[in-house]
PDB file of N, CA and C in Angstrom:
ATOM      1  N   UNK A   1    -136.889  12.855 -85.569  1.00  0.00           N
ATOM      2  CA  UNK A   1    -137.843  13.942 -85.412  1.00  0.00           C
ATOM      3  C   UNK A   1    -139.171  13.570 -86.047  1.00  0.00           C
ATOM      4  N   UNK A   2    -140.488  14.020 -85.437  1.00  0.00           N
ATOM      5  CA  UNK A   2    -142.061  13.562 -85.829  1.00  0.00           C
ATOM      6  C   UNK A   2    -141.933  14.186 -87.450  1.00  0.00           C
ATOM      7  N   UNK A   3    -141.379  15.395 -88.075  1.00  0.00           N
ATOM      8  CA  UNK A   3    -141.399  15.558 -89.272  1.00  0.00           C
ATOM      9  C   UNK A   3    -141.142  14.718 -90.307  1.00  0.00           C
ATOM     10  N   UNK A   4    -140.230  13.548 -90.190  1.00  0.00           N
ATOM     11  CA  UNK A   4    -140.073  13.330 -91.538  1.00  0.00           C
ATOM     12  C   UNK A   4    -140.952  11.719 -91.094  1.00  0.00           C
ATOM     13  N   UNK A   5    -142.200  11.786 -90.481  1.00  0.00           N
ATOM     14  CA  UNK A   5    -143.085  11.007 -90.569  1.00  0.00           C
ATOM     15  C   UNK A   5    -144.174  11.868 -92.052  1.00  0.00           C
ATOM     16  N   UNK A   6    -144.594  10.807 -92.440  1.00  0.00           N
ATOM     17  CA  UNK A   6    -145.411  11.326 -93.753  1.00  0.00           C
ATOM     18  C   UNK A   6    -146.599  11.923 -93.174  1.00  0.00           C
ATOM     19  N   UNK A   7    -146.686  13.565 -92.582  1.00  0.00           N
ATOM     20  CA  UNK A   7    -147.440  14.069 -91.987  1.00  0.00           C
ATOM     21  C   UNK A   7    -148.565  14.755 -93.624  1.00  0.00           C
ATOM     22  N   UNK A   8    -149.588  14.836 -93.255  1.00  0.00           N
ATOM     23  CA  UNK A   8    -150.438  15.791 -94.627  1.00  0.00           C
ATOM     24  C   UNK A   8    -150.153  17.276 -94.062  1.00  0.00           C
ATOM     25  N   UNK A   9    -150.221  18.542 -94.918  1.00  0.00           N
ATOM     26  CA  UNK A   9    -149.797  19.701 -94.395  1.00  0.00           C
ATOM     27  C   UNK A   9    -150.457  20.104 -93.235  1.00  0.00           C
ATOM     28  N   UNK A  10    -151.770  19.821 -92.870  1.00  0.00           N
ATOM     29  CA  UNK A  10    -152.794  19.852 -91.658  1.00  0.00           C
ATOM     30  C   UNK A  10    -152.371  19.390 -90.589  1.00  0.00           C
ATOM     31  N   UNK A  11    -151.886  18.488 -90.973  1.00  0.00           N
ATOM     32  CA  UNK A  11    -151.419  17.365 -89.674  1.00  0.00           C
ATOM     33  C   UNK A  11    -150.215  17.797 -88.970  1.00  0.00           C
ATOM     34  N   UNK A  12    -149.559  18.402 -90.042  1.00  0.00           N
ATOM     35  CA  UNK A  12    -147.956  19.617 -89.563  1.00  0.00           C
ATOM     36  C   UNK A  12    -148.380  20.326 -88.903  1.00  0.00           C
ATOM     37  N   UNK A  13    -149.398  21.102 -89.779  1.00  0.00           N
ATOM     38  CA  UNK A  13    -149.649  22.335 -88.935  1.00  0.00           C
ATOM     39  C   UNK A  13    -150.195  22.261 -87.527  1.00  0.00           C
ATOM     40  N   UNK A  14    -150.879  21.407 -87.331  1.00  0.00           N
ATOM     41  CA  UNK A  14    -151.697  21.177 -86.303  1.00  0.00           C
ATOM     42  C   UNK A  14    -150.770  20.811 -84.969  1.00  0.00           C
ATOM     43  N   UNK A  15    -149.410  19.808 -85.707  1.00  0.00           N
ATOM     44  CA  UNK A  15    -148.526  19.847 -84.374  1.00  0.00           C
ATOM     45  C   UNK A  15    -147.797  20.641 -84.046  1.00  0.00           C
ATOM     46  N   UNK A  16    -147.234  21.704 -84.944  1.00  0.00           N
ATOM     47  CA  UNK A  16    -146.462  22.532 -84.775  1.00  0.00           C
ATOM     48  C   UNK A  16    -147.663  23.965 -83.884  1.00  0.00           C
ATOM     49  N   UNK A  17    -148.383  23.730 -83.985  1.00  0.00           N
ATOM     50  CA  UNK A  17    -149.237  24.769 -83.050  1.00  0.00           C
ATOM     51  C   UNK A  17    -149.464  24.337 -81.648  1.00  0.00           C
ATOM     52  N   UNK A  18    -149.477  22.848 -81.331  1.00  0.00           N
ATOM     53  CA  UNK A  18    -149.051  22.035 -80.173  1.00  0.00           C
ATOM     54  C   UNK A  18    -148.061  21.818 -79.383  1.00  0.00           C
ATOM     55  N   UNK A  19    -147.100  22.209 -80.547  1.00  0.00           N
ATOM     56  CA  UNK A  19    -145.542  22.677 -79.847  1.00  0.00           C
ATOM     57  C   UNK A  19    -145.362  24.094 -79.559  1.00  0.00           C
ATOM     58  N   UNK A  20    -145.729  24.608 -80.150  1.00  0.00           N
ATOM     59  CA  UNK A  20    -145.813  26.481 -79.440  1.00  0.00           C
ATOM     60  C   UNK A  20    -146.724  26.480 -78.386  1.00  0.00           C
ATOM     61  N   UNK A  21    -147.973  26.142 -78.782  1.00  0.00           N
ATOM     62  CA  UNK A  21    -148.425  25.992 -77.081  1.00  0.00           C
ATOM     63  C   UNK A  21    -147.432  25.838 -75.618  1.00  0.00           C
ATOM     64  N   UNK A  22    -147.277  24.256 -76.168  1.00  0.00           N
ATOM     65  CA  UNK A  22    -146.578  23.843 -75.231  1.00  0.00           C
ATOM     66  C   UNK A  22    -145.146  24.824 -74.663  1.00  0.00           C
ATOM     67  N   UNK A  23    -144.980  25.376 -75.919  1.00  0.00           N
ATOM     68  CA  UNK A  23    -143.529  26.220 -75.467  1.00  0.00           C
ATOM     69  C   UNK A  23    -143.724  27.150 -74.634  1.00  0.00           C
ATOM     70  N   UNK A  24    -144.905  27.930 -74.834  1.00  0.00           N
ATOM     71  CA  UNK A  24    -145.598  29.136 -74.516  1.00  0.00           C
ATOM     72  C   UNK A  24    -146.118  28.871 -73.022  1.00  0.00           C
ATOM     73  N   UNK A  25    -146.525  27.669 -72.844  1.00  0.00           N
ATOM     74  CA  UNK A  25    -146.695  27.702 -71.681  1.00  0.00           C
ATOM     75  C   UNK A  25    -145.298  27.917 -70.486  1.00  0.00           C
ATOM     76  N   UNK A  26    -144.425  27.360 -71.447  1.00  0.00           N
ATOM     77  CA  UNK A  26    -143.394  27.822 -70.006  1.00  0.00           C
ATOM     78  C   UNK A  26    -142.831  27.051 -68.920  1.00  0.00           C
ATOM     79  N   UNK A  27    -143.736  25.940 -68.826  1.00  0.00           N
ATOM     80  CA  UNK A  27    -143.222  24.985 -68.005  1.00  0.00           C
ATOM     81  C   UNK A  27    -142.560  23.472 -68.113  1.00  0.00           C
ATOM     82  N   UNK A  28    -142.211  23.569 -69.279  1.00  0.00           N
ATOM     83  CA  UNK A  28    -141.219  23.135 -69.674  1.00  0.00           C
ATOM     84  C   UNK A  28    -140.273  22.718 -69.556  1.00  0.00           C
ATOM     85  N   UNK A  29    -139.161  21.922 -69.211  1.00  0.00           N
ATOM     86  CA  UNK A  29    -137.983  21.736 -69.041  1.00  0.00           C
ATOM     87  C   UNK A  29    -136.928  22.106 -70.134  1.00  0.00           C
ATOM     88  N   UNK A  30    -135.512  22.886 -69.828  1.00  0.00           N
ATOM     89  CA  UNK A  30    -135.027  23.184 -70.933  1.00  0.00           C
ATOM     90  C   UNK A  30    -134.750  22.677 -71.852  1.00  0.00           C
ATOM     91  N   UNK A  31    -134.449  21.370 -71.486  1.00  0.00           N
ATOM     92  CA  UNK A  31    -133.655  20.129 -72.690  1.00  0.00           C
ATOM     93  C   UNK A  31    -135.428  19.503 -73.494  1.00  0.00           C
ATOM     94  N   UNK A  32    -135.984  19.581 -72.827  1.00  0.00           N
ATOM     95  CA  UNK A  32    -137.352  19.445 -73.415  1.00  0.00           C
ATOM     96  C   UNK A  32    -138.169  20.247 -74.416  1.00  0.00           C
ATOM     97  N   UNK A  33    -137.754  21.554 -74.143  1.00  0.00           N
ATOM     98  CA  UNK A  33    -137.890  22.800 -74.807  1.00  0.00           C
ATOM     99  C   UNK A  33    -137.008  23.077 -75.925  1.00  0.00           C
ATOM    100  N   UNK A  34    -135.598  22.223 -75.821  1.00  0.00           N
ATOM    101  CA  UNK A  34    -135.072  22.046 -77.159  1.00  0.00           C
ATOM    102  C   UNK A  34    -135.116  21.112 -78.244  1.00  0.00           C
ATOM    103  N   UNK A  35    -135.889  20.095 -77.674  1.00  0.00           N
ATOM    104  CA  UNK A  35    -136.627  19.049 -78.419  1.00  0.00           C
ATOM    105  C   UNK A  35    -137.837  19.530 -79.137  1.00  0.00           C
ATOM    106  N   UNK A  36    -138.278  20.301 -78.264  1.00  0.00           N
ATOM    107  CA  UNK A  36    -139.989  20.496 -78.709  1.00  0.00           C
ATOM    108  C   UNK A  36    -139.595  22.222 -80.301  1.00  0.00           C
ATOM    109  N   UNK A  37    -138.617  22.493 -79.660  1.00  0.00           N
ATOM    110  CA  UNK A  37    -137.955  23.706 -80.760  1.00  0.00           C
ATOM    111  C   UNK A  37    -137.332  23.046 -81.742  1.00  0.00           C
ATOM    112  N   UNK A  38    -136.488  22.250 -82.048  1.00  0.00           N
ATOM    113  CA  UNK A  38    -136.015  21.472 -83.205  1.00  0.00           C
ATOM    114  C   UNK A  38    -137.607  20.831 -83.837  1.00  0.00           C
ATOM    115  N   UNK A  39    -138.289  20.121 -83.114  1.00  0.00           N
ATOM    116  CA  UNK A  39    -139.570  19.625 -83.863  1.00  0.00           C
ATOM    117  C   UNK A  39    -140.215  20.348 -84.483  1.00  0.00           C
ATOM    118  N   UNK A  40    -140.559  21.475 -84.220  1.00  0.00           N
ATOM    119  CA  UNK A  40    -141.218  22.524 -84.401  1.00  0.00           C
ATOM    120  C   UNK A  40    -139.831  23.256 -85.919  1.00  0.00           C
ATOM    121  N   UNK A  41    -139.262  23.267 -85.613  1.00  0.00           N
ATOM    122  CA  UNK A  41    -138.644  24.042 -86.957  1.00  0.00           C
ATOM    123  C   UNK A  41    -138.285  23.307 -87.780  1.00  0.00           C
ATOM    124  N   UNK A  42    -138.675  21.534 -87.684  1.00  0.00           N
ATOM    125  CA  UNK A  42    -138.500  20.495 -88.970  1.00  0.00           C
ATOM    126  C   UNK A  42    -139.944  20.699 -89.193  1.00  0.00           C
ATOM    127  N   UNK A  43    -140.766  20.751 -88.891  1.00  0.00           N
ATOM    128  CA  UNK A  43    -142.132  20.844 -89.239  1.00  0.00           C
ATOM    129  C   UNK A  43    -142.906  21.996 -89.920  1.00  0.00           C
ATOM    130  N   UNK A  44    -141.776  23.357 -89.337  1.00  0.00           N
ATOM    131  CA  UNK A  44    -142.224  24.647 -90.190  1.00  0.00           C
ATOM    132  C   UNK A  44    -141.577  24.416 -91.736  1.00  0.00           C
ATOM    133  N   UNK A  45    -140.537  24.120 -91.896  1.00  0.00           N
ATOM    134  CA  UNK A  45    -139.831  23.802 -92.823  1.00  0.00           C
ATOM    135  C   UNK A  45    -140.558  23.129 -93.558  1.00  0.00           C
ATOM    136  N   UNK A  46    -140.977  21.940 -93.396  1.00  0.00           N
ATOM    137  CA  UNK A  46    -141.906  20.736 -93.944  1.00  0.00           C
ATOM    138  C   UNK A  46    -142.983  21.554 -94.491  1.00  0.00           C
ATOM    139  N   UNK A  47    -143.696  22.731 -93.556  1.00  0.00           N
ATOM    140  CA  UNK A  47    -145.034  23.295 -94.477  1.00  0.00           C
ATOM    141  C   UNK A  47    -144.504  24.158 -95.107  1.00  0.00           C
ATOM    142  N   UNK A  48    -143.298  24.973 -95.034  1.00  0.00           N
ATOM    143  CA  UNK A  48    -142.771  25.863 -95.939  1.00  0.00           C
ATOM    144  C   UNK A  48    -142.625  25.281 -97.291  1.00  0.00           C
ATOM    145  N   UNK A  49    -142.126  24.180 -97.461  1.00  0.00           N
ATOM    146  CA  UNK A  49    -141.513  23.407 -98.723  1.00  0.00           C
ATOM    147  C   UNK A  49    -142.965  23.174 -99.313  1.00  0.00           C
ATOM    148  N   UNK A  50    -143.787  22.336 -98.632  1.00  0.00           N
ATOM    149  CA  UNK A  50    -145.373  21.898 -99.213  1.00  0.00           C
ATOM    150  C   UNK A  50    -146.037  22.911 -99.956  1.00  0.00           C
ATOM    151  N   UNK A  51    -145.801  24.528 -98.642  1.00  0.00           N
ATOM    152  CA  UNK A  51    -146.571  25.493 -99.812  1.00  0.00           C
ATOM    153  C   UNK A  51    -145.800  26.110-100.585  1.00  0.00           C
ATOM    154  N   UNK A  52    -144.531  26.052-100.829  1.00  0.00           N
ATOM    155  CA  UNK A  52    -143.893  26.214-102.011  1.00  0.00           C
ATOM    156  C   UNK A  52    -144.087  25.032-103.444  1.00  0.00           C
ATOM    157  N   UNK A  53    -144.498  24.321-102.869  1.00  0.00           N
ATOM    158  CA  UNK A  53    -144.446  23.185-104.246  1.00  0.00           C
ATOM    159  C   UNK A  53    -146.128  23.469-104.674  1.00  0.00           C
ATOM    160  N   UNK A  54    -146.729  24.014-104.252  1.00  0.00           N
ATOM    161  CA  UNK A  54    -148.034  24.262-104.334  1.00  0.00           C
ATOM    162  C   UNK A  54    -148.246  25.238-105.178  1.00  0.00           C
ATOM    163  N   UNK A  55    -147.900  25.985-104.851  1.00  0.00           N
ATOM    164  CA  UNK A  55    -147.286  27.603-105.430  1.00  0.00           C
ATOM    165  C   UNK A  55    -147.080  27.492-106.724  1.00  0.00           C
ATOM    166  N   UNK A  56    -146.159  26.667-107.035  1.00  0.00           N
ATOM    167  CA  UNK A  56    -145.245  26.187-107.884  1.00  0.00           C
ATOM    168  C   UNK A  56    -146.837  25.619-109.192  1.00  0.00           C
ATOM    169  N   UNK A  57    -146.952  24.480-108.282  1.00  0.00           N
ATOM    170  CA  UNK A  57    -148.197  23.638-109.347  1.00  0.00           C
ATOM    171  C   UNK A  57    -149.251  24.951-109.421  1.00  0.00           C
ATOM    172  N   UNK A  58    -149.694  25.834-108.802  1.00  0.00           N
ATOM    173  CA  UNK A  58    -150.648  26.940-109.112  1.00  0.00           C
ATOM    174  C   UNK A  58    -150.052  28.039-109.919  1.00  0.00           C
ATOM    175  N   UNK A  59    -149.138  28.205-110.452  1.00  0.00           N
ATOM    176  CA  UNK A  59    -148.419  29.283-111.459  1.00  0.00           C
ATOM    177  C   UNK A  59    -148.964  28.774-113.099  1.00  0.00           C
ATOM    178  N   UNK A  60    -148.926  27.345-113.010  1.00  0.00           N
ATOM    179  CA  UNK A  60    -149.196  26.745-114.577  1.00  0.00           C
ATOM    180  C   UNK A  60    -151.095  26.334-114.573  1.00  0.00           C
ATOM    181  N   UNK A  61    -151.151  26.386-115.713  1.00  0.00           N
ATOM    182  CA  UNK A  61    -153.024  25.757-115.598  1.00  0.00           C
ATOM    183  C   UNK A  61    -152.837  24.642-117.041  1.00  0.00           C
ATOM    184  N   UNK A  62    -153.657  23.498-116.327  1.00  0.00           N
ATOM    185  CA  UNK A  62    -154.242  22.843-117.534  1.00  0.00           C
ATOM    186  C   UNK A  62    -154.760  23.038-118.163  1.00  0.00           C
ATOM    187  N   UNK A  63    -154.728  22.677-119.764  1.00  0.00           N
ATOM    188  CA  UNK A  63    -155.948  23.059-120.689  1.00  0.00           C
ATOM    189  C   UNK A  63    -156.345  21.686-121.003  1.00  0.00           C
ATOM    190  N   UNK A  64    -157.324  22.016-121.813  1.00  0.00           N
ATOM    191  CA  UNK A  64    -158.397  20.572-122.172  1.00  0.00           C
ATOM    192  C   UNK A  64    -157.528  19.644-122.878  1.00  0.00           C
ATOM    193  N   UNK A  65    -156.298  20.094-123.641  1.00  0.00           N
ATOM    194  CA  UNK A  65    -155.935  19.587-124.835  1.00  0.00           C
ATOM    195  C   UNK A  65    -154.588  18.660-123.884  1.00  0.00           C
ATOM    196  N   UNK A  66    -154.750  18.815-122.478  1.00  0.00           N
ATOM    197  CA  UNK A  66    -153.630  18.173-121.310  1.00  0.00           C
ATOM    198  C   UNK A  66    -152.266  18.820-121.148  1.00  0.00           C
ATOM    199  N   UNK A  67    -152.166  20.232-122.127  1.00  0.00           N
ATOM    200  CA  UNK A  67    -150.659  21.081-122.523  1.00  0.00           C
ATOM    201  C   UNK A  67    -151.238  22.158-120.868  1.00  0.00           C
ATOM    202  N   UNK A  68    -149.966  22.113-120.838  1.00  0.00           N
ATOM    203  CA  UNK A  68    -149.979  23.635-119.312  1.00  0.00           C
ATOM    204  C   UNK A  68    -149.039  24.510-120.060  1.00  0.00           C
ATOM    205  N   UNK A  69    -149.961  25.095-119.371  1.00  0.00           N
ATOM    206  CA  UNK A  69    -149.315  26.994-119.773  1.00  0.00           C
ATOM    207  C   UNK A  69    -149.079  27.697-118.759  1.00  0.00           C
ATOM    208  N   UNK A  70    -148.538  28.692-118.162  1.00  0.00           N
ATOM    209  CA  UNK A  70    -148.202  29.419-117.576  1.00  0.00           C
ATOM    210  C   UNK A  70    -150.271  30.145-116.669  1.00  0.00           C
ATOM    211  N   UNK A  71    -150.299  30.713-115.752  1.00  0.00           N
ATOM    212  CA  UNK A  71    -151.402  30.882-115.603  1.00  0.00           C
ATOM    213  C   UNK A  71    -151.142  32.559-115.435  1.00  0.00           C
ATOM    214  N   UNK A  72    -152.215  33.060-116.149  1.00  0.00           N
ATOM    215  CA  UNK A  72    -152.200  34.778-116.019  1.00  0.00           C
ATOM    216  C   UNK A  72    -153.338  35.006-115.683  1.00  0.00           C
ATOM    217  N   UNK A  73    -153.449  36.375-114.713  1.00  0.00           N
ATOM    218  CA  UNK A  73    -154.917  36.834-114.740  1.00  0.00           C
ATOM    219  C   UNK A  73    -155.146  37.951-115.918  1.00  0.00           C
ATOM    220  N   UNK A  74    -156.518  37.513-115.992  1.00  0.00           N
ATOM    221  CA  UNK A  74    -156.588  39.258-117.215  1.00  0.00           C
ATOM    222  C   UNK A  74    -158.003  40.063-116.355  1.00  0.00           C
ATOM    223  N   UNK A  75    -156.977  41.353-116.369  1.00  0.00           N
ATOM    224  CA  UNK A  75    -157.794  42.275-115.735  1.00  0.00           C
ATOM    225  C   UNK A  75    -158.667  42.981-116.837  1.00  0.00           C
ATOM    226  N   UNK A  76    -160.082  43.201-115.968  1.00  0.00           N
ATOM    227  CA  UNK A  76    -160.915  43.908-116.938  1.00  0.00           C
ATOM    228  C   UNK A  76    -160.594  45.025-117.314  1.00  0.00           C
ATOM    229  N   UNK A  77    -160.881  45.655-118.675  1.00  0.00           N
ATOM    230  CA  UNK A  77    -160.368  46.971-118.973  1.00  0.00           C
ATOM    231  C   UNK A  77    -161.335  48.063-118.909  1.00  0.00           C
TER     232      UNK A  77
END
C-alpha cells in the first residue's frame, strides 16, 4: 500500500483526497474501488497517528533552561 511509503502529512493528505475523488466519481471498477478504499484508510490512519503525535509534542513546552513542562493556558482574570 502507497502509505507506508515515507509520505510528509501533506503529501497523505493530498492523496487521500485523490482517492475520494476518484471514488466519488463513480466510475470505477469494483475491485479497483477496493484498492483505492484500503489506500485511502492506510493513509487516514497514517494522518490520524501524525496528528496525534503532534498533539502529544504540543501539550508540553520548552523552557530556556531545555526542562519541559506540561503547557497551560492562563486566562485573564
Amino acid at each position: 500500500m502507497a502509505a507506508k511509503k515515507d509520505y510528509t502529512f501533506e503529501e497523505a493528505m493530498e492523496q487521500l483526497e485523490q482517492i475520494v475523488n476518484k471514488l466519488e466519481e463513480g466510475d470505477v471498477p469494483l475491485e479497483e474501488a477496493i484498492e483505492h478504499f484500503q489506500e485511502g484508510m492506510s493513509l487516514s490512519k497514517f494522518c490520524h497517528d501524525r496528528l496525534q503525535k503532534i498533539e502529544k509534542q504540543m501539550e508540553q513546552i520548552l523552557h530556556e533552561d531545555g526542562t519541559l513542562a506540561p503547557f497551560t493556558v492562563q486566562e485573564e482574570e
